[in-house]
PDB file of N, CA and C in Angstrom:
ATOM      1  N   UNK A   1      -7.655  40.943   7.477  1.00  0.00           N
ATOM      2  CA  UNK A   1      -8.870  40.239   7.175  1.00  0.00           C
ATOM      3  C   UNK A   1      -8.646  38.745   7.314  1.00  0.00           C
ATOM      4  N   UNK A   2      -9.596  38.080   7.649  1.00  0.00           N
ATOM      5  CA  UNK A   2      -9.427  36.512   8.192  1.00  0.00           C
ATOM      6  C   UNK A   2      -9.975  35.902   6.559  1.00  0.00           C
ATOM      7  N   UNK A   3      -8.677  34.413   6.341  1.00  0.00           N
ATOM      8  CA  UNK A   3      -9.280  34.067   4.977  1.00  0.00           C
ATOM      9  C   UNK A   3      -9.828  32.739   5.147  1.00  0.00           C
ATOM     10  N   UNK A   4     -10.711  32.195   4.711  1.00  0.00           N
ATOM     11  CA  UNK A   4     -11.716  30.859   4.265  1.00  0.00           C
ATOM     12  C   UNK A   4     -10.347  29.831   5.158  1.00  0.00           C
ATOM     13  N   UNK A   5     -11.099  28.680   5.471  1.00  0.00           N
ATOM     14  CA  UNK A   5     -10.261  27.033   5.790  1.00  0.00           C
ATOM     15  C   UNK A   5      -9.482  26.809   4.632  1.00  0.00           C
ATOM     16  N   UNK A   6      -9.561  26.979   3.359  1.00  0.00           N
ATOM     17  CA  UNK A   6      -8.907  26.406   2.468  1.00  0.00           C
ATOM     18  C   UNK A   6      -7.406  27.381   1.838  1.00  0.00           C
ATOM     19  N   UNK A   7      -7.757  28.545   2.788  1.00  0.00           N
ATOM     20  CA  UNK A   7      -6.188  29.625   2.816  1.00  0.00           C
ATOM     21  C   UNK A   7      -6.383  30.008   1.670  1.00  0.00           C
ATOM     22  N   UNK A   8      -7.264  30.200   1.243  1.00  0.00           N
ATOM     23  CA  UNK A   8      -7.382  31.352  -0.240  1.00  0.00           C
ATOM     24  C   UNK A   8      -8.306  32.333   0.140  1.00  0.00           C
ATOM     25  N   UNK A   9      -7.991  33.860  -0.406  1.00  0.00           N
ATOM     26  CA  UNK A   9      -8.911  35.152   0.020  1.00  0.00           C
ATOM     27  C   UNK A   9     -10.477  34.536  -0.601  1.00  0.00           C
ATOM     28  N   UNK A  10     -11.812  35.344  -0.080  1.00  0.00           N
ATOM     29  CA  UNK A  10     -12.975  35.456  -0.433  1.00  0.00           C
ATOM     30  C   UNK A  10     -12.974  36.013  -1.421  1.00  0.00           C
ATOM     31  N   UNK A  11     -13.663  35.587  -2.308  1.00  0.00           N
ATOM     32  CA  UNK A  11     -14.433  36.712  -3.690  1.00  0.00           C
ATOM     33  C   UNK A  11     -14.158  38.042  -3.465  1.00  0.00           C
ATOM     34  N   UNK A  12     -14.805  38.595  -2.095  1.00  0.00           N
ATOM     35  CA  UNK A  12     -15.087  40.007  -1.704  1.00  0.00           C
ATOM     36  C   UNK A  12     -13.874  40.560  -1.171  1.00  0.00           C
ATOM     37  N   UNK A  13     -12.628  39.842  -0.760  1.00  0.00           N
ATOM     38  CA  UNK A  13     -11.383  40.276  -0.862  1.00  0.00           C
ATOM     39  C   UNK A  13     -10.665  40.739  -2.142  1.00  0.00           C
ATOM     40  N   UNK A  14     -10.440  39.627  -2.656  1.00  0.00           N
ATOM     41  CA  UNK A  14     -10.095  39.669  -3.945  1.00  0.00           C
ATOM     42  C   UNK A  14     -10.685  40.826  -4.882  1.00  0.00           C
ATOM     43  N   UNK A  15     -12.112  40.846  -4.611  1.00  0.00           N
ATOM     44  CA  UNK A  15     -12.492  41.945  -5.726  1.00  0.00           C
ATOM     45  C   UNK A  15     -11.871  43.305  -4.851  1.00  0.00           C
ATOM     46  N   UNK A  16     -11.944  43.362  -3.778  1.00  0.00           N
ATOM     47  CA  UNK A  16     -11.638  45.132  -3.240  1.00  0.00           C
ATOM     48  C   UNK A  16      -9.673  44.911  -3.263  1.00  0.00           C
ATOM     49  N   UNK A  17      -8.800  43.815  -3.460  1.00  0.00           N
ATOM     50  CA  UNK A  17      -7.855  43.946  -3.331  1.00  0.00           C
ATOM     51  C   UNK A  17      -7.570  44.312  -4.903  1.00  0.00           C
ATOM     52  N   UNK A  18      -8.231  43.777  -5.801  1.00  0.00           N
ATOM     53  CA  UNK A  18      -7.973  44.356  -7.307  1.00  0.00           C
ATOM     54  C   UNK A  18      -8.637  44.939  -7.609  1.00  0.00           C
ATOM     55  N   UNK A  19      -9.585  45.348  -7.122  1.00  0.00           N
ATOM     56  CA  UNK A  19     -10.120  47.148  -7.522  1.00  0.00           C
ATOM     57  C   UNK A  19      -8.945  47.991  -6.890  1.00  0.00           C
ATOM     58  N   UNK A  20      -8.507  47.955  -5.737  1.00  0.00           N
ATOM     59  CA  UNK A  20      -7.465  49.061  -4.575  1.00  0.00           C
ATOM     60  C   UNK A  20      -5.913  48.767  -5.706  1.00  0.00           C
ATOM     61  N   UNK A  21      -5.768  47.966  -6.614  1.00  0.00           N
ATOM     62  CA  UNK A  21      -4.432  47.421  -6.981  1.00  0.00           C
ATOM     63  C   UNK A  21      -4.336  48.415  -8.569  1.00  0.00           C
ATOM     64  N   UNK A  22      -5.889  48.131  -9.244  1.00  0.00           N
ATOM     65  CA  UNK A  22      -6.214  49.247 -10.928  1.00  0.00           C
ATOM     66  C   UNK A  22      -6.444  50.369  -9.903  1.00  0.00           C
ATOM     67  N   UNK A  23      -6.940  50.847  -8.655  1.00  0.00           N
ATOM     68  CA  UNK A  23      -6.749  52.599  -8.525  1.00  0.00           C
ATOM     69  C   UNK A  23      -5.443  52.652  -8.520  1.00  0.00           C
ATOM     70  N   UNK A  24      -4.785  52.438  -7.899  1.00  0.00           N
ATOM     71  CA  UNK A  24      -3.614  52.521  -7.411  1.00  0.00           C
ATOM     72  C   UNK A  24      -2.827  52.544  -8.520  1.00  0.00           C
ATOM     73  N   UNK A  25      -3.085  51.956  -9.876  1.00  0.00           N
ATOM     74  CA  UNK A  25      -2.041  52.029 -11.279  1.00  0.00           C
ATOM     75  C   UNK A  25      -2.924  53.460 -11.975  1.00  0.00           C
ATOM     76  N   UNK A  26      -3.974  53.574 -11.611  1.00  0.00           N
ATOM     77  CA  UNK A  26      -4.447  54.845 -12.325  1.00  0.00           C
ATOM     78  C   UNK A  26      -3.747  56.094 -11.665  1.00  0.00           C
ATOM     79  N   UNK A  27      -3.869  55.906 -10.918  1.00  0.00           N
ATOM     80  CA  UNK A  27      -3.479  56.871  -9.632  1.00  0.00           C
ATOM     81  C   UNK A  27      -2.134  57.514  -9.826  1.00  0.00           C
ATOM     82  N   UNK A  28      -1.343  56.668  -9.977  1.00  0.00           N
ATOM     83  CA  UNK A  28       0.024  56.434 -10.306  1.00  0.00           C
ATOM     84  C   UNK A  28       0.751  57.228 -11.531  1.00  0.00           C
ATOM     85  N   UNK A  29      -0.316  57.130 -12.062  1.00  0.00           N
ATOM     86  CA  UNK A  29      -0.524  57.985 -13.918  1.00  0.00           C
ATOM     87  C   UNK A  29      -0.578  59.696 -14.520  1.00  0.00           C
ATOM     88  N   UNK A  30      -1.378  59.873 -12.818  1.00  0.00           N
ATOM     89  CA  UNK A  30      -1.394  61.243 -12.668  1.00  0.00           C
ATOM     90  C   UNK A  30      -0.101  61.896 -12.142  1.00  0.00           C
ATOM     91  N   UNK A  31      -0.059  63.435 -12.413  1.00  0.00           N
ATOM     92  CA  UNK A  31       1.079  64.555 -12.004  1.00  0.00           C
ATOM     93  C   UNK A  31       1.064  64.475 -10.158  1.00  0.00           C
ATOM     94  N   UNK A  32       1.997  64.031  -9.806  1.00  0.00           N
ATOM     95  CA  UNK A  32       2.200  64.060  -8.628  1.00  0.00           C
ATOM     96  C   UNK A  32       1.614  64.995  -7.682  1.00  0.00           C
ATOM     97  N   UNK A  33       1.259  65.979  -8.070  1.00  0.00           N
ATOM     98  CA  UNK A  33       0.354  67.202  -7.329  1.00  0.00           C
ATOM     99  C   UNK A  33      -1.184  66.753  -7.537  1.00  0.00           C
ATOM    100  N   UNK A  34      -1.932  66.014  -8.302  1.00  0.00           N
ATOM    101  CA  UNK A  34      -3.006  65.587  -8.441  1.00  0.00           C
ATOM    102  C   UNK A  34      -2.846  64.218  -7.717  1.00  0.00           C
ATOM    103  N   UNK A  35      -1.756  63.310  -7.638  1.00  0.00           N
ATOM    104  CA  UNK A  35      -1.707  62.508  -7.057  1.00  0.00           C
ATOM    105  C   UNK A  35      -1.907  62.396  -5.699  1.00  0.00           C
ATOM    106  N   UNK A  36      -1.397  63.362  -5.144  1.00  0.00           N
ATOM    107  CA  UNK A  36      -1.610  63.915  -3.634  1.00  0.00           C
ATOM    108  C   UNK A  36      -3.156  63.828  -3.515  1.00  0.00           C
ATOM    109  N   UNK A  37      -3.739  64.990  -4.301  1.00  0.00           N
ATOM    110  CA  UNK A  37      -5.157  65.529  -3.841  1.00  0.00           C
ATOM    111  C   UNK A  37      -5.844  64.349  -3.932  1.00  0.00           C
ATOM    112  N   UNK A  38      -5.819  63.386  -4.585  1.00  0.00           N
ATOM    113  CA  UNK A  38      -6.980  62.041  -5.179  1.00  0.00           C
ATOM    114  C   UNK A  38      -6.475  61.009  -3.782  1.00  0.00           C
ATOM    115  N   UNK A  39      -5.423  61.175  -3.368  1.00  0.00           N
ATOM    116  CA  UNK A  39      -4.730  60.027  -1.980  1.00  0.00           C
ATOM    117  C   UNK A  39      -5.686  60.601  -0.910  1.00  0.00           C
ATOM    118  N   UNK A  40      -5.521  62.148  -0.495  1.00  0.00           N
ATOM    119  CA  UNK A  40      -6.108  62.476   0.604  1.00  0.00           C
ATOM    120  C   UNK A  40      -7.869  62.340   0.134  1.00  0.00           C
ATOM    121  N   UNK A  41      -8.051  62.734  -0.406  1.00  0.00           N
ATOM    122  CA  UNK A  41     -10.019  62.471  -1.402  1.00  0.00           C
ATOM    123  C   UNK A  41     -10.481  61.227  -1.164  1.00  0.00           C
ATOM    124  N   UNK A  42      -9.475  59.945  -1.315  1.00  0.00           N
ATOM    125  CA  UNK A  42      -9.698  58.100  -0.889  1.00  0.00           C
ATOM    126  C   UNK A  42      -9.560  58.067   0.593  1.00  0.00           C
ATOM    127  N   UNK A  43      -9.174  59.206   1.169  1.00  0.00           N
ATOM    128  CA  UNK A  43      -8.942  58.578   2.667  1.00  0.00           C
ATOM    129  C   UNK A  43     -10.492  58.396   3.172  1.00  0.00           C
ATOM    130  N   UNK A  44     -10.801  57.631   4.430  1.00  0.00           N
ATOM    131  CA  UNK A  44     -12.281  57.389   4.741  1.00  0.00           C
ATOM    132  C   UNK A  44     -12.643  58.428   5.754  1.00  0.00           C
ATOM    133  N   UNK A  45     -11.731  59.139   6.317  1.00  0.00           N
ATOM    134  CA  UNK A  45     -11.894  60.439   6.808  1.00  0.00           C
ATOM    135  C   UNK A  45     -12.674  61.834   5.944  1.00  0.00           C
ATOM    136  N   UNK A  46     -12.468  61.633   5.100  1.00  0.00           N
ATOM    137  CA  UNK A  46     -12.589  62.615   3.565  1.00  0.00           C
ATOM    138  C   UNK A  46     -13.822  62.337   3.147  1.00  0.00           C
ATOM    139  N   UNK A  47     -14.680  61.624   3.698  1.00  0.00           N
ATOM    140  CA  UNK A  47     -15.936  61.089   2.954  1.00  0.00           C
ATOM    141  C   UNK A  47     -17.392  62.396   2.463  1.00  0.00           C
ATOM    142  N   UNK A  48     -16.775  63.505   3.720  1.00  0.00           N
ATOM    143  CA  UNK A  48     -17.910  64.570   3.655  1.00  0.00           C
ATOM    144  C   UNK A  48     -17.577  65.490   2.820  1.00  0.00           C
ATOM    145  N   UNK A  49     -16.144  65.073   1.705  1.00  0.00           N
ATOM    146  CA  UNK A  49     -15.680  66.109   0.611  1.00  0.00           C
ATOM    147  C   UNK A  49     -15.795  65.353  -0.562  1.00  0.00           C
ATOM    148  N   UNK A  50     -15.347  64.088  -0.714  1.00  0.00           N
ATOM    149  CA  UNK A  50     -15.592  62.966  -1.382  1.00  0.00           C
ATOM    150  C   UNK A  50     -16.747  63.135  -2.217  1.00  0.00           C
ATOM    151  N   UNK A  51     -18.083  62.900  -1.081  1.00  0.00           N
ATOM    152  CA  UNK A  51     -19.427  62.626  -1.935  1.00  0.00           C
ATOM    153  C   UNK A  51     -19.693  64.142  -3.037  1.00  0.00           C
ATOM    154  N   UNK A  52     -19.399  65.576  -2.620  1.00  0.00           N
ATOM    155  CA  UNK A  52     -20.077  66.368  -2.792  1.00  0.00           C
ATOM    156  C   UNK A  52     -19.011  66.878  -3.992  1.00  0.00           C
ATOM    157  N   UNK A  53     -17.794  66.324  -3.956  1.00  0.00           N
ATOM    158  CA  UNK A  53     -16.982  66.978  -5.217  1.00  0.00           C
ATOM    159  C   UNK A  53     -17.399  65.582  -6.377  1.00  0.00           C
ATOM    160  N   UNK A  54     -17.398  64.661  -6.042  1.00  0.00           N
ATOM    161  CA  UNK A  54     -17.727  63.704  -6.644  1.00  0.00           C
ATOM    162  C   UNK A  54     -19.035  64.240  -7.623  1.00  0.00           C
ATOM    163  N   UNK A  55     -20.124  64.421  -6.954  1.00  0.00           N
ATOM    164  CA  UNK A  55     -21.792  64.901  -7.611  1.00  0.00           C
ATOM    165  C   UNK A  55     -21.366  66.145  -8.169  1.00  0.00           C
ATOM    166  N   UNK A  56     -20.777  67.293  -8.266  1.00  0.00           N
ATOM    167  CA  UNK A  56     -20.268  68.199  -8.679  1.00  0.00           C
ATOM    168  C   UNK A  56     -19.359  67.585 -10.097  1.00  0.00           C
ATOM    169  N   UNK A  57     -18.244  66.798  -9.852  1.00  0.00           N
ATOM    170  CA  UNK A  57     -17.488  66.276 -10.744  1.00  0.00           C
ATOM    171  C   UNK A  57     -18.248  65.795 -12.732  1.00  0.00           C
ATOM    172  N   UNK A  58     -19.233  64.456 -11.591  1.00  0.00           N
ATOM    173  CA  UNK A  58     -20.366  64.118 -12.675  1.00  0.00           C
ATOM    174  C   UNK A  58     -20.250  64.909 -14.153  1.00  0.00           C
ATOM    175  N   UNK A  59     -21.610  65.701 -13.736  1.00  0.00           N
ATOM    176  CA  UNK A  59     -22.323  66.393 -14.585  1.00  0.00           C
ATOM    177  C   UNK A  59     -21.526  67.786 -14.976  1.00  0.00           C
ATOM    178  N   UNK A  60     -20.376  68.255 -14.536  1.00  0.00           N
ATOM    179  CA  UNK A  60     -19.990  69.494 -14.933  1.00  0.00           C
ATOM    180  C   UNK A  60     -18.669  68.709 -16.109  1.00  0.00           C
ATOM    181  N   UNK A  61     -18.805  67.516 -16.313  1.00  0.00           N
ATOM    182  CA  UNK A  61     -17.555  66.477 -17.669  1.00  0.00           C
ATOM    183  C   UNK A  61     -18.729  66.613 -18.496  1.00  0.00           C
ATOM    184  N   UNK A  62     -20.091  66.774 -18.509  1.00  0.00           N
ATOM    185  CA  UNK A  62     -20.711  66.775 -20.271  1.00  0.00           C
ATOM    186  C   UNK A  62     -20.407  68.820 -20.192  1.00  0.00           C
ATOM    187  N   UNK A  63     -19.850  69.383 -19.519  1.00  0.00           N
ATOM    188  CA  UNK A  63     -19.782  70.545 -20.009  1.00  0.00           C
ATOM    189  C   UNK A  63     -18.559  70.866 -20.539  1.00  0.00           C
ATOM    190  N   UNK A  64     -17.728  69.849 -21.450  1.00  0.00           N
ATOM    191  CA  UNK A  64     -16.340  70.272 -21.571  1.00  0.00           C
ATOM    192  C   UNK A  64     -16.610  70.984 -22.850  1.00  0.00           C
ATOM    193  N   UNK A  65     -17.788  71.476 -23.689  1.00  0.00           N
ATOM    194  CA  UNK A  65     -17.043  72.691 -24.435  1.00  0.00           C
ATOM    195  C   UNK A  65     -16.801  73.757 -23.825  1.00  0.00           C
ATOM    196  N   UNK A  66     -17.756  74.001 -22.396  1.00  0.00           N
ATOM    197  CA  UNK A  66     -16.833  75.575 -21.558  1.00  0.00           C
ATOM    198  C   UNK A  66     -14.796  75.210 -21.319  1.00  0.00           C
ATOM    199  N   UNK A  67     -14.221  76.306 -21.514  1.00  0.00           N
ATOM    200  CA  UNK A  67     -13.321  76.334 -21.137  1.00  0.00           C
ATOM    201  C   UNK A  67     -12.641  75.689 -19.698  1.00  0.00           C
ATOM    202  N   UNK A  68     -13.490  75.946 -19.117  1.00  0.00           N
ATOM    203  CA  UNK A  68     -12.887  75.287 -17.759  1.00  0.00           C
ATOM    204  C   UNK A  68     -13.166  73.896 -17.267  1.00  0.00           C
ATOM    205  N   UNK A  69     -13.814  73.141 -18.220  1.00  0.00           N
ATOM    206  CA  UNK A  69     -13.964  72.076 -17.750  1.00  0.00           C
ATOM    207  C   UNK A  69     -13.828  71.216 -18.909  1.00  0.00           C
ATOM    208  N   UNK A  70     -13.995  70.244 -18.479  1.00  0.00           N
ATOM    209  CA  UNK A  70     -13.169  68.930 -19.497  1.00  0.00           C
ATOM    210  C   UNK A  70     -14.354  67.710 -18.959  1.00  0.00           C
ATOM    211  N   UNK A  71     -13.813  66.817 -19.807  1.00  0.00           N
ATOM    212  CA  UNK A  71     -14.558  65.214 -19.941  1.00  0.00           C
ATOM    213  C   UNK A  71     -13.443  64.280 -19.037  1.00  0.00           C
ATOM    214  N   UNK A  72     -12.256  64.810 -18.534  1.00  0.00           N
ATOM    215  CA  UNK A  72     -11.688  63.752 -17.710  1.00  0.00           C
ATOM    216  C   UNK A  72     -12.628  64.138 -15.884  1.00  0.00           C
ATOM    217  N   UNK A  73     -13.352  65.388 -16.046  1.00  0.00           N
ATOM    218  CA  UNK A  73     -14.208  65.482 -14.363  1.00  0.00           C
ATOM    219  C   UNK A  73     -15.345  63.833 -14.613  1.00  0.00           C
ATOM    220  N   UNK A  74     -15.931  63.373 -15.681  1.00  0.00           N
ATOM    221  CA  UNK A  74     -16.820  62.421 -15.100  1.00  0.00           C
ATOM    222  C   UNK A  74     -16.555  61.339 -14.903  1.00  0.00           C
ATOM    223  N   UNK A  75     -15.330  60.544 -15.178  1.00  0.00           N
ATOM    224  CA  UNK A  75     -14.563  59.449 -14.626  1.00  0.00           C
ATOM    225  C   UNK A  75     -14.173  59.501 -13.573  1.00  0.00           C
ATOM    226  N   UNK A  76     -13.315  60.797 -12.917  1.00  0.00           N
ATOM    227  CA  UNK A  76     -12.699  61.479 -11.941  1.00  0.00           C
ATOM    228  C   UNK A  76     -14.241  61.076 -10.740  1.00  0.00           C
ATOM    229  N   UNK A  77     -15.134  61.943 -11.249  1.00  0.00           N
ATOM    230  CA  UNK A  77     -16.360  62.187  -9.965  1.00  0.00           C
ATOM    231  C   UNK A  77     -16.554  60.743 -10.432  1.00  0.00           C
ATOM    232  N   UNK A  78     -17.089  59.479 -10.911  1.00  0.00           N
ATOM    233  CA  UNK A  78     -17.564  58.485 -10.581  1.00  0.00           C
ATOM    234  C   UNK A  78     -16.767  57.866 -10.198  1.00  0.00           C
ATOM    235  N   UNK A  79     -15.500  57.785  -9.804  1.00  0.00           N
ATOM    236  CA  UNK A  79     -14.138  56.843  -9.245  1.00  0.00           C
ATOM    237  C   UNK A  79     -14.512  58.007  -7.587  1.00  0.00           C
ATOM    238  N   UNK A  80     -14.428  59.042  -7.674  1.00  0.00           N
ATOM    239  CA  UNK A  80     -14.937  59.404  -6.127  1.00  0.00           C
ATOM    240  C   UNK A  80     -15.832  58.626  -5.145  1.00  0.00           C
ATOM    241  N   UNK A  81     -16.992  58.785  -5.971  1.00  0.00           N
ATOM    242  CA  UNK A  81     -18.248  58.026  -5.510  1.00  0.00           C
ATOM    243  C   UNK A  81     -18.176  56.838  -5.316  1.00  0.00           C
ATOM    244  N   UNK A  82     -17.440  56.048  -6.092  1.00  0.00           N
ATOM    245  CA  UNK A  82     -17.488  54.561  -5.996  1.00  0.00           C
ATOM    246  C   UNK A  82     -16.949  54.096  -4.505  1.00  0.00           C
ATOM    247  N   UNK A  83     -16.462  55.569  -4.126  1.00  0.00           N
ATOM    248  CA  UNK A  83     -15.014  54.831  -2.981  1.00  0.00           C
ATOM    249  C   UNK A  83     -16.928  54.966  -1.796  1.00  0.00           C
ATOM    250  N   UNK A  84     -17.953  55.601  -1.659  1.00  0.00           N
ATOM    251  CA  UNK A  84     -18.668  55.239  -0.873  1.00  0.00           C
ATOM    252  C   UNK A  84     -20.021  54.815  -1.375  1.00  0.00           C
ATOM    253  N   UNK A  85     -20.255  54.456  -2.629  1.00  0.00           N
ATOM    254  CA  UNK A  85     -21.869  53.833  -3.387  1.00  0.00           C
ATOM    255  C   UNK A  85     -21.209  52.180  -3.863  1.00  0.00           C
ATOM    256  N   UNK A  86     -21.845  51.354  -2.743  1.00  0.00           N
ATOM    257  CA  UNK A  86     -21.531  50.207  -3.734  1.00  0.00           C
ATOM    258  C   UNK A  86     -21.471  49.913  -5.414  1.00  0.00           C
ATOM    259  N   UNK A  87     -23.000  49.976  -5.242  1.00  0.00           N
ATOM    260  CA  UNK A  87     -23.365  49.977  -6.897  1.00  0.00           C
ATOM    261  C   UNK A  87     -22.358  50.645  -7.600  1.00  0.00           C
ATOM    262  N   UNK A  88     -21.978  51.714  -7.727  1.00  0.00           N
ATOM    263  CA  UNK A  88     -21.231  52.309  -8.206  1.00  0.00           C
ATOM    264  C   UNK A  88     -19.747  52.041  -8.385  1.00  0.00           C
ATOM    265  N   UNK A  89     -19.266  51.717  -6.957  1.00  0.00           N
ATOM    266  CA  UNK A  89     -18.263  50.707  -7.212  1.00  0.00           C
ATOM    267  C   UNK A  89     -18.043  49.423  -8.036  1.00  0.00           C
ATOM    268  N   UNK A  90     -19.034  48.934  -8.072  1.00  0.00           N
ATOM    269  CA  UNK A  90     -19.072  47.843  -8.716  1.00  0.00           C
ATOM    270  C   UNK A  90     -18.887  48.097 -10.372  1.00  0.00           C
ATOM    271  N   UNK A  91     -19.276  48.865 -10.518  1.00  0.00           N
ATOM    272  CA  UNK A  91     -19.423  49.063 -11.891  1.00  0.00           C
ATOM    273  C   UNK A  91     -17.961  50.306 -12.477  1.00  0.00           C
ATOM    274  N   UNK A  92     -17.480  50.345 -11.126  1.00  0.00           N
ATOM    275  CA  UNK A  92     -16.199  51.043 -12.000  1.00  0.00           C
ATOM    276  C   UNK A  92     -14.932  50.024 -12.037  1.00  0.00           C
ATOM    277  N   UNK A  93     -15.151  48.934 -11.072  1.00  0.00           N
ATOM    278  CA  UNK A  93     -14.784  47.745 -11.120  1.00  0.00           C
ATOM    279  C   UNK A  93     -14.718  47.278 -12.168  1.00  0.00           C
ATOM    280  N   UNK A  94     -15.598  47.195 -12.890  1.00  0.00           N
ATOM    281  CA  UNK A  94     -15.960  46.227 -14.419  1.00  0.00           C
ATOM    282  C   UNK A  94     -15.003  46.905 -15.110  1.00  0.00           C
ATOM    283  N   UNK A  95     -15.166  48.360 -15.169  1.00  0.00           N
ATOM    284  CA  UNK A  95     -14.548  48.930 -16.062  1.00  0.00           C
ATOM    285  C   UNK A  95     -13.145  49.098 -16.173  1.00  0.00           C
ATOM    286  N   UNK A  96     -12.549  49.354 -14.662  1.00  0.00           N
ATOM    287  CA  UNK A  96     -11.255  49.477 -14.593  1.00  0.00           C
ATOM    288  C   UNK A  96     -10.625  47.760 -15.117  1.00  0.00           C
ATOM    289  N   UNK A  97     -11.094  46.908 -15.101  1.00  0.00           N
ATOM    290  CA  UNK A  97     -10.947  44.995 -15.081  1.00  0.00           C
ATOM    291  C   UNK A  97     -10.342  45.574 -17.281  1.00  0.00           C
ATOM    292  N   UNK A  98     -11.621  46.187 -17.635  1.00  0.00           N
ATOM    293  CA  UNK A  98     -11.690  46.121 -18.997  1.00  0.00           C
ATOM    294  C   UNK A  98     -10.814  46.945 -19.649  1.00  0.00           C
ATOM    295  N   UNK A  99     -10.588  47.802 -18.887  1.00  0.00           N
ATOM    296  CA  UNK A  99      -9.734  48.520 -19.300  1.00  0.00           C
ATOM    297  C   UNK A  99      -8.264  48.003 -19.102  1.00  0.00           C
ATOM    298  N   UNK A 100      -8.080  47.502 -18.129  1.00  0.00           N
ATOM    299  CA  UNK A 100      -6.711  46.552 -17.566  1.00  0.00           C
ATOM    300  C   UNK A 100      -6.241  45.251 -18.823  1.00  0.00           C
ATOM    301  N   UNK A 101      -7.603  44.817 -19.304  1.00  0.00           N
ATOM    302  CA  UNK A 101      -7.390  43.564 -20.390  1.00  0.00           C
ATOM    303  C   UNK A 101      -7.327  44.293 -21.591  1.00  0.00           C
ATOM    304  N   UNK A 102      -8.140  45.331 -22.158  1.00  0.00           N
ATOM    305  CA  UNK A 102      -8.109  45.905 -23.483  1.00  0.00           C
ATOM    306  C   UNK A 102      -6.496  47.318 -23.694  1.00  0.00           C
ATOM    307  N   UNK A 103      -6.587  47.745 -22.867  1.00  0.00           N
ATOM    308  CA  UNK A 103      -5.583  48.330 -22.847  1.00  0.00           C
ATOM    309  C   UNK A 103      -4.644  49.450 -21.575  1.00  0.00           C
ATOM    310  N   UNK A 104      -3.687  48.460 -21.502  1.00  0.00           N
ATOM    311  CA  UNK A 104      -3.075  48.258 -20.299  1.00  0.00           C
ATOM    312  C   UNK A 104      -2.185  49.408 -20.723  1.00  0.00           C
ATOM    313  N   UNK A 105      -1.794  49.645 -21.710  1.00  0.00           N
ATOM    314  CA  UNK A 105      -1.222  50.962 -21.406  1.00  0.00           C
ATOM    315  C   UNK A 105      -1.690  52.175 -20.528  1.00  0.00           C
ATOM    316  N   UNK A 106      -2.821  52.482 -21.099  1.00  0.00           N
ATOM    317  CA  UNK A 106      -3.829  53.376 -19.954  1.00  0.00           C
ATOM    318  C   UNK A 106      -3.436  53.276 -18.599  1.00  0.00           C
ATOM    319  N   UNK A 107      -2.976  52.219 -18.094  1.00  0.00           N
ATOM    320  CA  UNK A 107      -2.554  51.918 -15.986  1.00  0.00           C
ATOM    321  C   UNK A 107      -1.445  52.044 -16.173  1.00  0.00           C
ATOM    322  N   UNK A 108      -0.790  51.932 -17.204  1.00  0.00           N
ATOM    323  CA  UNK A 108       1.014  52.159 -17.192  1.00  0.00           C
ATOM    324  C   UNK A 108       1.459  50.768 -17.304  1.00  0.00           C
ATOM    325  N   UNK A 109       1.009  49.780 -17.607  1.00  0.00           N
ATOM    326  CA  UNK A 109       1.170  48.570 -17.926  1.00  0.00           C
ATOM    327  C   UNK A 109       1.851  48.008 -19.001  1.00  0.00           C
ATOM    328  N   UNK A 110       2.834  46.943 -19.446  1.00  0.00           N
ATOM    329  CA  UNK A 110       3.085  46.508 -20.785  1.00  0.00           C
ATOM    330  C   UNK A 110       2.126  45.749 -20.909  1.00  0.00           C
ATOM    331  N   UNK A 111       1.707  45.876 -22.237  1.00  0.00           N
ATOM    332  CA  UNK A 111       0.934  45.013 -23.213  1.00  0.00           C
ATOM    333  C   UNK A 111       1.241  43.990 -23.379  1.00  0.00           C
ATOM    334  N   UNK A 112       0.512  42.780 -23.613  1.00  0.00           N
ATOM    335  CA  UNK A 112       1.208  41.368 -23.897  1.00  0.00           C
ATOM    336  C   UNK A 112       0.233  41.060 -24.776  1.00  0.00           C
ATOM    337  N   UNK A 113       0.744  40.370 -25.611  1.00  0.00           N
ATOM    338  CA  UNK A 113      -0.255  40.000 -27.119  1.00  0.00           C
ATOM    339  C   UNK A 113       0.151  38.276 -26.604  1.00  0.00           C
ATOM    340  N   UNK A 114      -1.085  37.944 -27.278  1.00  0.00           N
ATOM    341  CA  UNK A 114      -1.454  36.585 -26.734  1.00  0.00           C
ATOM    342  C   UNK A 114      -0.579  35.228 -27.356  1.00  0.00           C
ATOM    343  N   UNK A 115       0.028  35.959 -28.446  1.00  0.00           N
ATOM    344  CA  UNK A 115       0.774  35.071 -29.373  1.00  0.00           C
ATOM    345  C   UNK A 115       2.342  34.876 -28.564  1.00  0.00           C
ATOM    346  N   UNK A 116       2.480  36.093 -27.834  1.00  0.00           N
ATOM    347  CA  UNK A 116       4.099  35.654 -26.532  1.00  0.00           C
ATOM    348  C   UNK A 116       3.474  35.452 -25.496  1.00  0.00           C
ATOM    349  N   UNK A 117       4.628  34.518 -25.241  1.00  0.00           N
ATOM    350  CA  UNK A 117       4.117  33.982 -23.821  1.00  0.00           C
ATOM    351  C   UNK A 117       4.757  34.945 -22.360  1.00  0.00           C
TER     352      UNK A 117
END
């Protein structure tokens, strides 16, 4: 990507290079066999499996008192989607940012309390 006269990335770099930097620590978090499936799912080839496990994903996380499903599918399906709905991206953006400042353990991160430098 080509950067500005003044040799610093665009806004719109920067935001997709630290959105691609929190997937990539979430990502990281998971069992290596899920890690696989979510790598090939981000590829832009993958987009016609992407959208439809994604909308599937959603709404079957408010069904986690059935046995087979759980509340980690609606984070899962809206981190799908985001990779092709702006809007949507944007807003998992915010979240992954908040989650990165409130608690960084979650990405696999050390914590730093504001009182050490």
């Amino acid at each position: 990507m080509r950067q500005p006269e003044s040799g610093r990335a665009s806004s719109s770099e920067t935001f997709h290079q630290d959105y691609e930097r929190r997937m990539d620590l979430l990502v990281r978090r998971l069992p290596s066999r899920i890690q696989a499936v979510v790598h090939r799912l981000r590829r832009p080839s993958a987009r016609w499996i992407r959208v439809p496990v994604g909308i599937i994903l959603v709404p079957a996380g408010f069904l986690a008192i059935l046995p087979v499903f759980g509340l980690w599918m609606t984070p899962l399906g809206l981190m799908l989607l985001a990779e092709d709905i702006p809007p949507v991206r944007r807003w998992v953006a915010r979240v992954l940012a908040w989650i990165e400042r409130r608690h960084p353990r979650w990405m696999g991160l050390h914590e730093t309390r504001p009182d050490q430098p």
